[in-house]
Protein backbone atom coordinates (compact mmCIF):
# COMPACT_ATOMS: atom_id res chain seq x y z
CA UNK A 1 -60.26 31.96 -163.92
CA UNK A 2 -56.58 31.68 -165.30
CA UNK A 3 -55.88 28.57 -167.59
CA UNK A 4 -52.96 27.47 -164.43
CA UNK A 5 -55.84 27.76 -162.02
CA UNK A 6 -58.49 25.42 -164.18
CA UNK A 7 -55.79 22.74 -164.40
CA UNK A 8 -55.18 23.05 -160.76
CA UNK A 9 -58.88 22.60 -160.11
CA UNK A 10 -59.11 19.47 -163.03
CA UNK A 11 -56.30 18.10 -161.34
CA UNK A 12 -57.66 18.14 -157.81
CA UNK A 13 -61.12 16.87 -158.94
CA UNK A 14 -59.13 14.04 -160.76
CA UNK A 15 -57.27 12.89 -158.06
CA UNK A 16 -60.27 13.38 -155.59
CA UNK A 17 -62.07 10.80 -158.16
CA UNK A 18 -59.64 8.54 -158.31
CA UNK A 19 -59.09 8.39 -154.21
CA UNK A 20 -62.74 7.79 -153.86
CA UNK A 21 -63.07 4.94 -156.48
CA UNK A 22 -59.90 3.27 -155.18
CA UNK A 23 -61.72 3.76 -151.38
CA UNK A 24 -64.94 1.67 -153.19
CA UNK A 25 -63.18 -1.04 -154.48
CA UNK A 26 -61.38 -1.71 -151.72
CA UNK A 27 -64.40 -1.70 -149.53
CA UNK A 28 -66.43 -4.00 -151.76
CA UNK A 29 -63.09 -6.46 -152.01
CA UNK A 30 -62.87 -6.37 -148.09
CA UNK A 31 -66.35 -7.64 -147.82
CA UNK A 32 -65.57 -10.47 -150.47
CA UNK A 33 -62.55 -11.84 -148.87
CA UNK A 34 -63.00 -15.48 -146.91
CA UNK A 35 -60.36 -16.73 -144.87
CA UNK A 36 -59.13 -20.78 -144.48
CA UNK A 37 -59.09 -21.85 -141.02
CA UNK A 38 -58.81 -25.41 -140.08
CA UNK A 39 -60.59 -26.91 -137.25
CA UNK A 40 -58.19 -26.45 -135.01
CA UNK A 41 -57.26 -22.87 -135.73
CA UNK A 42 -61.54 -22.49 -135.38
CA UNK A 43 -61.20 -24.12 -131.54
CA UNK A 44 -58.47 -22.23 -130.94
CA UNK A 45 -61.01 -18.98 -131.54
CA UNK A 46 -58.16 -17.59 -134.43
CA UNK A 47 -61.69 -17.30 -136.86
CA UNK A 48 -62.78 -13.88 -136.96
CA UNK A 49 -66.37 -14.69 -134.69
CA UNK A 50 -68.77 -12.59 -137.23
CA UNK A 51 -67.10 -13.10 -140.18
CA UNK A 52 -67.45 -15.43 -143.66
CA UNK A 53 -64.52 -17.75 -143.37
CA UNK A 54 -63.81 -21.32 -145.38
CA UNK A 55 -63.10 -24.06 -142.97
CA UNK A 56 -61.79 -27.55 -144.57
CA UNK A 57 -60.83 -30.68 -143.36
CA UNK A 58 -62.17 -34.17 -143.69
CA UNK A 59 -65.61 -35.34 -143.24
CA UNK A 60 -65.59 -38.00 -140.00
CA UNK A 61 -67.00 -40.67 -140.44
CA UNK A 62 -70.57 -41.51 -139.00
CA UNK A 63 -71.21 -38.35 -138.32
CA UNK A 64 -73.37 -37.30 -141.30
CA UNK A 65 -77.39 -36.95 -140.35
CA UNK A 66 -79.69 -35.39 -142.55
CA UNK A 67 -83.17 -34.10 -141.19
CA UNK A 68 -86.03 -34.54 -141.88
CA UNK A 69 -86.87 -31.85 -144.30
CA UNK A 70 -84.29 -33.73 -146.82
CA UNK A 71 -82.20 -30.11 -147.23
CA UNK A 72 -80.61 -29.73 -144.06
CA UNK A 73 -77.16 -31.95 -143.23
CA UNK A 74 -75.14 -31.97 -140.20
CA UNK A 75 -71.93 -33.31 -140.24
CA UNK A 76 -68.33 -32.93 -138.96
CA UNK A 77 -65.63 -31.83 -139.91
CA UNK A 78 -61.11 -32.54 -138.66
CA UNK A 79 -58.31 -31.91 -139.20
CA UNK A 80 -57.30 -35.15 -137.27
CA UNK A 81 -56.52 -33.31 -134.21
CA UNK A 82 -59.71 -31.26 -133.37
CA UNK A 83 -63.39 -31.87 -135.04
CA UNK A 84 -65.94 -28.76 -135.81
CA UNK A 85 -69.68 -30.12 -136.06
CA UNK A 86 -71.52 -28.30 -139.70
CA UNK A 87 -74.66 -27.46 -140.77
CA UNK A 88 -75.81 -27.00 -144.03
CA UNK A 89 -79.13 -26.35 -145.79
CA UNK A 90 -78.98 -27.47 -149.71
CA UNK A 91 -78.15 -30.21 -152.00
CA UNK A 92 -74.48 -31.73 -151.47
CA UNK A 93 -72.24 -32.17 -153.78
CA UNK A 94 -72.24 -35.46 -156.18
CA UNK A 95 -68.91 -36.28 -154.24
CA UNK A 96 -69.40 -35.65 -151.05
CA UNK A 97 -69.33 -38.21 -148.92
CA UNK A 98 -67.60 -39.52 -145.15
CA UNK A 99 -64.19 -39.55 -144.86
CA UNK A 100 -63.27 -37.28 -147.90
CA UNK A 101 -62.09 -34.15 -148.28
CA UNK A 102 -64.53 -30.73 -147.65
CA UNK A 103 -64.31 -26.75 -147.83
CA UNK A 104 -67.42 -25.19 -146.39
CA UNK A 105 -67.83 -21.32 -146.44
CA UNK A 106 -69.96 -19.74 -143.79
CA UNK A 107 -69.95 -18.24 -140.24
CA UNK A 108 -69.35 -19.88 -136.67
CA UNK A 109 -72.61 -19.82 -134.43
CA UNK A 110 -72.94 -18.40 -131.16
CA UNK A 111 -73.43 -22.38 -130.30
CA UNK A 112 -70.15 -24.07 -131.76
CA UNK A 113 -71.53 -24.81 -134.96
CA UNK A 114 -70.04 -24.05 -138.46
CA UNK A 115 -73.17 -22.76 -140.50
CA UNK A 116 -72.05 -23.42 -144.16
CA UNK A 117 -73.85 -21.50 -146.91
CA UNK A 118 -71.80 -23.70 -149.68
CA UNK A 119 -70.05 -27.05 -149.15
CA UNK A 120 -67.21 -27.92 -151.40
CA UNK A 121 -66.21 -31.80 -152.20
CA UNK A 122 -62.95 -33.18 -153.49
CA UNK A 123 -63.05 -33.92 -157.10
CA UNK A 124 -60.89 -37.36 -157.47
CA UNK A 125 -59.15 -39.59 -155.62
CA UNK A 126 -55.93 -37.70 -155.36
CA UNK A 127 -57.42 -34.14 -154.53
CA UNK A 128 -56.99 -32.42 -151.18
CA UNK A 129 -57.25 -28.75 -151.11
CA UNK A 130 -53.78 -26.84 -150.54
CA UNK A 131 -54.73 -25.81 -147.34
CA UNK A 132 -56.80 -29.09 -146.24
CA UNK A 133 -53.18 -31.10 -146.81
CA UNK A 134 -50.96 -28.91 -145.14
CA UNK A 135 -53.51 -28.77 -141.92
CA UNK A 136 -53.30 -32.34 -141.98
CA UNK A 137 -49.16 -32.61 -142.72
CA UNK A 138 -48.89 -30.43 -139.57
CA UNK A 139 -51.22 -32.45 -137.62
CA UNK A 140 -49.14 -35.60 -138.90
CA UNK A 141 -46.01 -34.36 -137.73
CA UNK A 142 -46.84 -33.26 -134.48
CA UNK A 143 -47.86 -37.02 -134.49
CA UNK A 144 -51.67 -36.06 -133.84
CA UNK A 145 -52.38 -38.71 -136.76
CA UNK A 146 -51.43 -42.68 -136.49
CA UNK A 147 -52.79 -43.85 -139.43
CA UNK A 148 -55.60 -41.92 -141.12
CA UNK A 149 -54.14 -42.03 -144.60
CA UNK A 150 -53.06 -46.15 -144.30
CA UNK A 151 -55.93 -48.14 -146.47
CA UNK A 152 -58.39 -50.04 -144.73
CA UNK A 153 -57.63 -53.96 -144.00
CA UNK A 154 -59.46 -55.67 -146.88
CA UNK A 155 -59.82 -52.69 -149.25
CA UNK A 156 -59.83 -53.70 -152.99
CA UNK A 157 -59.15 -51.24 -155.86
């Protein structure tokens, strides 16, 4: 072989490398990637149906049951305009709790049900996630929501 041709032939295998490790990592990013949806945008079947997704809103209140087995917690989940029912197997957050903010990553069941494999809470008073307040500023000015952020009548700080 000529000295042109063995640079021809390290170039090719170079860029052949390089192709198939950029291929890899996109593949394994692909997999890694989790879309928000709010519940809405779930009801209104824009959620990829086999897919890991996030899905945020608020926590409604009275809704939150835990079985008997102390793990598993089913709950629900709005966006003040449509409501997607959770379950989740695992310890809560410290702050979770009805009528705050949630993110919960998982897949949609055959049945309606978000199954969450992690649960996010809000962590202060002032938190909402970026995408959990602009579901609910949308909601608000199609004037799906009346009062939800108003205080309760007798609430002391």
């Amino acid at each position: 072989m000529k000295a042109r041709q063995k640079r021809l032939v390290f170039v090719g295998l170079a860029i052949l490398g390089i192709g198939t490790a950029s291929a890899l990592a996109l593949t394994a990013l692909k997999s890694n990637i989790s879309y928000f949806f709010s519940p809405s945008q779930v009801l209104a079947n824009e959620a990829p149906p086999d897919h890991v997704f996030r899905l945020g809103g608020l926590v409604t209140k009275g809704t939150l049951a835990r079985q008997q087995d102390g793990l598993t917690v089913h709950f629900d989940v709005t966006d003040n305009a449509e409501t997607v029912k959770v379950a989740y197997t695992g310890i809560l957050p410290d702050l979770f709790s009805e009528g705050t903010g949630v993110v919960a990553k998982g897949k949609l069941g055959s049945d309606g049900v978000f199954y969450a494999d992690e649960v996010l809470a809000k962590h202060d008073e002032e938190y909402v996630p970026p995408e959990v307040a602009s579901t609910l500023q949308t909601a608000h000015a199609e004037g799906v929501v009346e009062a939800a952020s108003a205080p309760a009548s007798g609430a002391t700080n």
